[in-house]
Every structure is written in C-alpha cells, then in structure tokens.
C-alpha atoms as a PDB file:
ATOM      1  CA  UNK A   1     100.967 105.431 242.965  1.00  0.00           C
ATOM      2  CA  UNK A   2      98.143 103.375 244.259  1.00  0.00           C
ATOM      3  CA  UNK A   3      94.658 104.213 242.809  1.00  0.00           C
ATOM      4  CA  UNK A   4      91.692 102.954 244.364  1.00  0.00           C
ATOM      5  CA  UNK A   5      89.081 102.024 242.315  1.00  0.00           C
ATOM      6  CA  UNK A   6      85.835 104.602 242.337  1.00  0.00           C
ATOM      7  CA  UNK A   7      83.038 103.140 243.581  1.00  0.00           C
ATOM      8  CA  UNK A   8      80.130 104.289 241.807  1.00  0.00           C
ATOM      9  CA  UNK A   9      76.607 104.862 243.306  1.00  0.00           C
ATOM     10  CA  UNK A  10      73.549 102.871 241.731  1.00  0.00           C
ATOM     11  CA  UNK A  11      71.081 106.293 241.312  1.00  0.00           C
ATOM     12  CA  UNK A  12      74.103 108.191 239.536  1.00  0.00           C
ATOM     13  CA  UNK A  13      74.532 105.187 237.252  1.00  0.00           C
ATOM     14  CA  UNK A  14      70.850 105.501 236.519  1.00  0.00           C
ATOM     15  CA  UNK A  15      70.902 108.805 235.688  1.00  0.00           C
ATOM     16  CA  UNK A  16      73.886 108.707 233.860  1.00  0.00           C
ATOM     17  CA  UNK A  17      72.654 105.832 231.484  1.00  0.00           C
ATOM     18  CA  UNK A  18      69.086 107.804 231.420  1.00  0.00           C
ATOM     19  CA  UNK A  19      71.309 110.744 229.438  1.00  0.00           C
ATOM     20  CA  UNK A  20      73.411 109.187 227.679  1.00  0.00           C
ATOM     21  CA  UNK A  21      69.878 106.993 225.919  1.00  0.00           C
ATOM     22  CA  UNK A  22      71.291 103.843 227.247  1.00  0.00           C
ATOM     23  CA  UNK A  23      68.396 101.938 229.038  1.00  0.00           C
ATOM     24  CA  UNK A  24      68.659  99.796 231.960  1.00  0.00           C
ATOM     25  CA  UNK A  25      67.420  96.342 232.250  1.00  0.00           C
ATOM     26  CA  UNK A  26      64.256  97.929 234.229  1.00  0.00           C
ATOM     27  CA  UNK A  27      63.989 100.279 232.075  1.00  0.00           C
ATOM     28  CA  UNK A  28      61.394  99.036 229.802  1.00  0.00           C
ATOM     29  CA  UNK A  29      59.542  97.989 233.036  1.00  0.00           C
ATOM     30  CA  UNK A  30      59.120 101.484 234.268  1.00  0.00           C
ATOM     31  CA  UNK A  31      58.353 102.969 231.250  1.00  0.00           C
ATOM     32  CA  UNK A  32      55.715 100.663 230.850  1.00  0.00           C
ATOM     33  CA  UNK A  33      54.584 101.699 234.624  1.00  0.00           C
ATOM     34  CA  UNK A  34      55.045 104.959 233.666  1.00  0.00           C
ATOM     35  CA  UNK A  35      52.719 104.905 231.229  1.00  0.00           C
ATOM     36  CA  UNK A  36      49.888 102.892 232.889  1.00  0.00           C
ATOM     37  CA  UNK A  37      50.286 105.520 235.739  1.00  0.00           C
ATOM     38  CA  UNK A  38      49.827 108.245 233.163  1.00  0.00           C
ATOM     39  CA  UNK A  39      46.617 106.320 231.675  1.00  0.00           C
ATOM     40  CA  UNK A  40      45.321 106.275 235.351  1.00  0.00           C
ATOM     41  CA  UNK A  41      45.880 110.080 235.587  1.00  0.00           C
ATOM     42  CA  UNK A  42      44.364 111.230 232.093  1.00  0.00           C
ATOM     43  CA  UNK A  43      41.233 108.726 233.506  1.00  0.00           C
ATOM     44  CA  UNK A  44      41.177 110.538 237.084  1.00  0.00           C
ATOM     45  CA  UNK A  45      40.602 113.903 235.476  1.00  0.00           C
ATOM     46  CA  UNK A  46      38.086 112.800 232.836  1.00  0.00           C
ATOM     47  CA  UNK A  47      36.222 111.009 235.298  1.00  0.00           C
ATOM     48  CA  UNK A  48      36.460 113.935 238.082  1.00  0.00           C
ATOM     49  CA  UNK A  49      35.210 116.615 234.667  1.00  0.00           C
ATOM     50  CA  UNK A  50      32.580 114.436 234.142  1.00  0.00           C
ATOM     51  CA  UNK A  51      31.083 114.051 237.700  1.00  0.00           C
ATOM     52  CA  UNK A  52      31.324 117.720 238.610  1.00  0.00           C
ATOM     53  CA  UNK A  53      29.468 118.288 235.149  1.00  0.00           C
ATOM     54  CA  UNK A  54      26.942 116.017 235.812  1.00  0.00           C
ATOM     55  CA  UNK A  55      26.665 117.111 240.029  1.00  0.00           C
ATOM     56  CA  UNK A  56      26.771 120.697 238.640  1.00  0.00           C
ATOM     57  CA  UNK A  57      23.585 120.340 236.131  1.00  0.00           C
ATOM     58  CA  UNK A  58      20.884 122.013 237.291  1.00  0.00           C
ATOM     59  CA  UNK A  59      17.914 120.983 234.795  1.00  0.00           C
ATOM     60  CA  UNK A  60      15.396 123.231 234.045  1.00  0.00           C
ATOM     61  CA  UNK A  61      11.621 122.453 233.728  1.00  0.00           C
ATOM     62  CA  UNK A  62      11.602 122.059 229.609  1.00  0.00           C
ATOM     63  CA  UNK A  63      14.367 119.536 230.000  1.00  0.00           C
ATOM     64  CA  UNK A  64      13.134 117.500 232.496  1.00  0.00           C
ATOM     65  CA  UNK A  65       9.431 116.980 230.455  1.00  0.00           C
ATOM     66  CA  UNK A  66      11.298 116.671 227.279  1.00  0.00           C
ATOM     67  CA  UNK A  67      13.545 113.665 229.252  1.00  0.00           C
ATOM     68  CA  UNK A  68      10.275 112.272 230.689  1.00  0.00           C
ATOM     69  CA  UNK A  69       8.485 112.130 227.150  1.00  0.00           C
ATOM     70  CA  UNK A  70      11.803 110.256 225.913  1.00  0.00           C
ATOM     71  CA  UNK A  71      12.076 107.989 228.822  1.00  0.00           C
ATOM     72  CA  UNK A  72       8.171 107.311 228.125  1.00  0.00           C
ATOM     73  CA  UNK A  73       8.315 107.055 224.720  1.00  0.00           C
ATOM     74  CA  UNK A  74      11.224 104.090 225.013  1.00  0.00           C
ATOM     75  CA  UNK A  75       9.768 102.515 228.075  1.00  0.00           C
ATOM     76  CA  UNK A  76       6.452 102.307 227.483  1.00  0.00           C
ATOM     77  CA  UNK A  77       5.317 103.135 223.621  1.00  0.00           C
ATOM     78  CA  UNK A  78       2.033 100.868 223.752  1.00  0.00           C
ATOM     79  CA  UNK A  79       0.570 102.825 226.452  1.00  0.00           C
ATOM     80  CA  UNK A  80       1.713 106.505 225.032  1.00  0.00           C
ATOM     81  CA  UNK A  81       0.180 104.583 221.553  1.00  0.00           C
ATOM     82  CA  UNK A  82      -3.168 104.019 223.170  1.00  0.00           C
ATOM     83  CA  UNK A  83      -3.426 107.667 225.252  1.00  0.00           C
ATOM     84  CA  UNK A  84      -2.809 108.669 221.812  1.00  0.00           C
ATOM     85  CA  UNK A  85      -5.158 106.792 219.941  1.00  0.00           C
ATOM     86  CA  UNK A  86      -8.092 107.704 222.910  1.00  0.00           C
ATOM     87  CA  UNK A  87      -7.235 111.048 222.441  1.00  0.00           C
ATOM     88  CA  UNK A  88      -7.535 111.041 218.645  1.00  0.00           C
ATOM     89  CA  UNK A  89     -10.916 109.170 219.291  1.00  0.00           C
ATOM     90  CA  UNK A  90     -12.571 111.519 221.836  1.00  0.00           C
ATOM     91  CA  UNK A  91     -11.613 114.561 219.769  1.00  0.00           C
ATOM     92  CA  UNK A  92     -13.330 112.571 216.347  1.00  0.00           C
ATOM     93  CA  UNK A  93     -16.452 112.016 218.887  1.00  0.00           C
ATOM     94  CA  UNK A  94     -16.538 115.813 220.002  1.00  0.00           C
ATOM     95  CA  UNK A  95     -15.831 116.616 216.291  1.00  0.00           C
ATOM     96  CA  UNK A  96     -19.186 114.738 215.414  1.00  0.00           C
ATOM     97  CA  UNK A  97     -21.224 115.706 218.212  1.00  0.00           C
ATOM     98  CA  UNK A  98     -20.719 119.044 218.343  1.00  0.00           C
ATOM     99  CA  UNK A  99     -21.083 119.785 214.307  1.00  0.00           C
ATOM    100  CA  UNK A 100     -18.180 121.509 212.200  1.00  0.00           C
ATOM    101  CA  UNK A 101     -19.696 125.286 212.984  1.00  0.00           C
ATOM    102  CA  UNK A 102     -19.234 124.497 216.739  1.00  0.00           C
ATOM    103  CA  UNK A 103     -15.773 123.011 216.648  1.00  0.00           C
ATOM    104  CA  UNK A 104     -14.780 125.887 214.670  1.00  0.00           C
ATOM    105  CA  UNK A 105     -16.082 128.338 217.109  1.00  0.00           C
ATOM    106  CA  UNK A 106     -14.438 126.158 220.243  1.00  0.00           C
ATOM    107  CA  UNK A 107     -11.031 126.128 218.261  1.00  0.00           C
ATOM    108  CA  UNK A 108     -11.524 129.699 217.174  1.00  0.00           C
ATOM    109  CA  UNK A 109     -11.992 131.351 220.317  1.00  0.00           C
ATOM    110  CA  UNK A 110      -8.758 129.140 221.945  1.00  0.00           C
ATOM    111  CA  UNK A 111      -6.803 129.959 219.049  1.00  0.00           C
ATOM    112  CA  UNK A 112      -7.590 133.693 219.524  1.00  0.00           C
ATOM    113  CA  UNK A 113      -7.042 133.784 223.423  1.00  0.00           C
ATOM    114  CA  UNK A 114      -3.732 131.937 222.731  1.00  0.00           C
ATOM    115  CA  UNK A 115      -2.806 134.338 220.448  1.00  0.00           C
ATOM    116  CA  UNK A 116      -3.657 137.158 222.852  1.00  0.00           C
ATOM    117  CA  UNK A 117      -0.857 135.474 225.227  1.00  0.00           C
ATOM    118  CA  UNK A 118       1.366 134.769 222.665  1.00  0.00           C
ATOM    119  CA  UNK A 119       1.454 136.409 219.442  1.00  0.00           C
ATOM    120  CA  UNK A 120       4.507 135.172 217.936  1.00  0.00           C
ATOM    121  CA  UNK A 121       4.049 131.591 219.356  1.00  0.00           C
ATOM    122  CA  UNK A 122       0.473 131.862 217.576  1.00  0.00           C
ATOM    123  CA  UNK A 123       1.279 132.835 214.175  1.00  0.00           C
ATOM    124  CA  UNK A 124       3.885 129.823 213.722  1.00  0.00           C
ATOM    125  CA  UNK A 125       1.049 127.616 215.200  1.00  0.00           C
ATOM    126  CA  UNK A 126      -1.593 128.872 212.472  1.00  0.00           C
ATOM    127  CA  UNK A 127       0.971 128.815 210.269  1.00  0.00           C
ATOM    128  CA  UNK A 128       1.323 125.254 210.754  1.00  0.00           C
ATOM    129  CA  UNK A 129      -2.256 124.304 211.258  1.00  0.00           C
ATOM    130  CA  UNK A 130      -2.632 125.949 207.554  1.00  0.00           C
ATOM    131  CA  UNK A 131       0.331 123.494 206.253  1.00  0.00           C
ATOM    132  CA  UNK A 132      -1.266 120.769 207.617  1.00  0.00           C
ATOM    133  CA  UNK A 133      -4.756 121.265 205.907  1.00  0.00           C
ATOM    134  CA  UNK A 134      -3.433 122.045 202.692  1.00  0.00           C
ATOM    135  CA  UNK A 135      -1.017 118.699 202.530  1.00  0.00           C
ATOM    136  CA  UNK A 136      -4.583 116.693 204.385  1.00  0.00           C
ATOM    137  CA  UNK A 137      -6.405 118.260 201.307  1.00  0.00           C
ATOM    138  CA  UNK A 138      -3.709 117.472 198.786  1.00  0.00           C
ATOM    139  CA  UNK A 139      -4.173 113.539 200.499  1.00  0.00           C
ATOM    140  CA  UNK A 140      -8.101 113.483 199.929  1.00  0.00           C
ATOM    141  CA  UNK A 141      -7.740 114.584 196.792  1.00  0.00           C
ATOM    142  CA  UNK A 142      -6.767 111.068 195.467  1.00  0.00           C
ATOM    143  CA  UNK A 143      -9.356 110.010 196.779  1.00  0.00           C
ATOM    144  CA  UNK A 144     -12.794 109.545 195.055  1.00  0.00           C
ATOM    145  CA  UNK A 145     -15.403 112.043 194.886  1.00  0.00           C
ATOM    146  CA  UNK A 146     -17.856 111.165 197.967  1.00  0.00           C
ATOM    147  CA  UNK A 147     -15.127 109.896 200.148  1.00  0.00           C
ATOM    148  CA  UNK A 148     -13.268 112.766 199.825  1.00  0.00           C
ATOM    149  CA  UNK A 149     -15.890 115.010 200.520  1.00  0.00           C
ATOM    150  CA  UNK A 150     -16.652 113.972 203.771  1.00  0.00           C
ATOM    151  CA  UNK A 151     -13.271 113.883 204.613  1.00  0.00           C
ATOM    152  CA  UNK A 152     -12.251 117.388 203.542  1.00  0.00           C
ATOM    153  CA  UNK A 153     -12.633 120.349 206.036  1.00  0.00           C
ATOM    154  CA  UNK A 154     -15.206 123.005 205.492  1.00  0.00           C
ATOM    155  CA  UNK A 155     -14.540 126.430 204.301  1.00  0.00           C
ATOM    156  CA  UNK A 156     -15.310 128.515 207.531  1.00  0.00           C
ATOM    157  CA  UNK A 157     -14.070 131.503 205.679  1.00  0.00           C
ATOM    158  CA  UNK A 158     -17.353 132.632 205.685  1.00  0.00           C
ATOM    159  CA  UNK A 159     -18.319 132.289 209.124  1.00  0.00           C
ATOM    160  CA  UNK A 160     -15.188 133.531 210.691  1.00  0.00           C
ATOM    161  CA  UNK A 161     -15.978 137.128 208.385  1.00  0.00           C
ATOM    162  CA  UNK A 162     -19.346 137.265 209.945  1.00  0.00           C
ATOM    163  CA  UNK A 163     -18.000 137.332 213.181  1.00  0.00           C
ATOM    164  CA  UNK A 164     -15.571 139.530 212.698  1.00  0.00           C
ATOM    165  CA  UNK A 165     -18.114 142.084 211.422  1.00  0.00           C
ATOM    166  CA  UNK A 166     -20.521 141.092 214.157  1.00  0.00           C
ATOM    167  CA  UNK A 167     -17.042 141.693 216.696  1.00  0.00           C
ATOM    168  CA  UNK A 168     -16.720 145.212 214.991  1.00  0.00           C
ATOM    169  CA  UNK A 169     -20.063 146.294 214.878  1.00  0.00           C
ATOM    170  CA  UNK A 170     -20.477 145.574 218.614  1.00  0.00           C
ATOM    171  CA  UNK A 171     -17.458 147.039 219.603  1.00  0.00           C
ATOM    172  CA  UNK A 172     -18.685 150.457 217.496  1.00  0.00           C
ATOM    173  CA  UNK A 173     -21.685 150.210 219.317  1.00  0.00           C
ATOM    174  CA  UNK A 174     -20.059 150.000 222.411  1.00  0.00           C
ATOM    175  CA  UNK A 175     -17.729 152.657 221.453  1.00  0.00           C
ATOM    176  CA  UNK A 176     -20.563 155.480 220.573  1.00  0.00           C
ATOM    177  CA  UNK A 177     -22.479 154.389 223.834  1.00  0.00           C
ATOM    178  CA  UNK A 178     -19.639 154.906 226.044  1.00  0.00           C
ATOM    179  CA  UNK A 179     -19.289 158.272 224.374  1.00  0.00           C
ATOM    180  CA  UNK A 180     -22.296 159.672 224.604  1.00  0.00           C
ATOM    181  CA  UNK A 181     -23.428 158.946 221.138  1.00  0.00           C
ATOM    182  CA  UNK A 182     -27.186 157.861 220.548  1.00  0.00           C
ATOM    183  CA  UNK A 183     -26.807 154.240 219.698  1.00  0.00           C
ATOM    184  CA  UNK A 184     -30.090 154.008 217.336  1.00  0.00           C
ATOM    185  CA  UNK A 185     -29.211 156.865 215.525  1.00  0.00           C
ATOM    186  CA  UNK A 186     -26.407 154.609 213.628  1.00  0.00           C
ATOM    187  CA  UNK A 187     -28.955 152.333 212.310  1.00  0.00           C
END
C-alpha cells in the first residue's frame, strides 16, 4: 500500500499550534501588533468620549464669569490688583466724604432693597458682614487706644432703631389716614 504523504495547509497549522499553546515564530510579532492595535482602540474611544463631552457642553452664564475671573486672575493679576486697590480707595474716599451716618444710611437702604429681592441670599450676606466686623474689631483691638479708635466702626445701633420707629410711625400714620382715621387725634 502506497500512502501519500498529507499535505498540510499553512492557516490549519496556525490554528492548530494556536490550541495546542505552541507559538509560531510570528507569534510574538502579532501579539505585540495585537496589542498596539488594542492601545490604538482603547485611545480612539477615550479620545471620541472626550470630544463629544467637550462639543456637548453647553456652559451656562455662572460658569463662563467664574472661567473669565480665573482666566483674569492668572493672566493678568497686576491689573485685577490695581482695579482692586482703586476700588478699595474710592470706597475709603466716599467713606470720608460722606461721614459714617451717611454711609450707613447708603449701605442700609441697599442692604434692605437686596434683601427685599432676596431674603435668603441676604441673611447669609449680613451674616457675613457681622463676621467680618467682629474678627476687624478683634484686629484693632491690639492695637493702641487712639489708633484703634479711629479705626473701629461706629455703633449705628442707635440710629438704625430710630428709623425703624420713624418707618413704623409713618406707616401707622399712613395706615389710620387711609382708613378714615383723624391723623392728629393720635398725637
């Protein structure tokens, strides 16, 4: 009996090998392509998640100021130093021209129309505003005597209670006139 010999195909010896854990002489080649091809991938779809994120941001207007300040702040801190400064200065030189009483009345009546629009928003603000005057009298109160006295804030305690009794006793007045009540009669 004459056998031929079996020829056998290159692919089915690949595969063949492949199963039985044998590797080929390319194999460490491809498996090294294999795995740059796979690095590729991953970086494909990382970079394609990261561009639709960033093409499907849609900033909204507190972002984009808060990103501006940032940008300014880094880019150009000796002029945001100086507006700063000027608008420490001018304040000081409204402070002094306009006397304590006045600048309290000013700040009052903003304070009260902002807390008219935003009640919450205004009690965290005075709330603030208190914390800050108590640790600014804490500071001046290493300091000596006369400095520290012109550098501490007056008590308007006393003026803001007048005009809230001067607020209450012309709304009451306004009240009894609009219903029919003689208004000198009260007095």
């Amino acid at each position: 009996m004459n056998q031929k010999p079996q020829t056998v195909d290159s692919d089915v010896a690949a595969v063949r090998n492949l199963m039985s854990g044998h590797q080929t002489a390319a194999g460490p080649a491809r498996q090294a392509a294999d795995q740059t091809d796979q690095r590729k991938l991953v970086m494909h779809r990382l970079v394609s998640v990261a561009v639709s994120a960033i093409g499907s941001y849609r900033p909204d207007r507190k972002a984009i100021l808060i990103t501006g300040l940032v940008l300014l702040v880094l880019l150009q801190p000796g002029f945001v130093l100086s507006i700063l400064l000027i608008s420490l200065l001018v304040g000081a030189v409204a402070f002094w021209c306009l006397g304590p009483e006045r600048s309290v009345a000013v700040f009052s009546r903003l304070s009260d129309r902002f807390a008219r629009l935003n009640p919450r928003e205004a009690r965290r603000w005075r709330a603030r505003v208190w914390i800050a005057m108590r640790k600014w009298a804490r500071l001046t109160g290493y300091l000596p005597p006369a400095l520290a006295q012109h550098l501490q804030f007056p008590d308007f305690r006393a003026t803001a209670e007048a005009e809230a009794r001067h607020t209450a006793i012309v709304s009451d007045r306004l009240n009894r006139l609009s219903s029919g009540a003689d208004i000198r009669g009260g007095l």
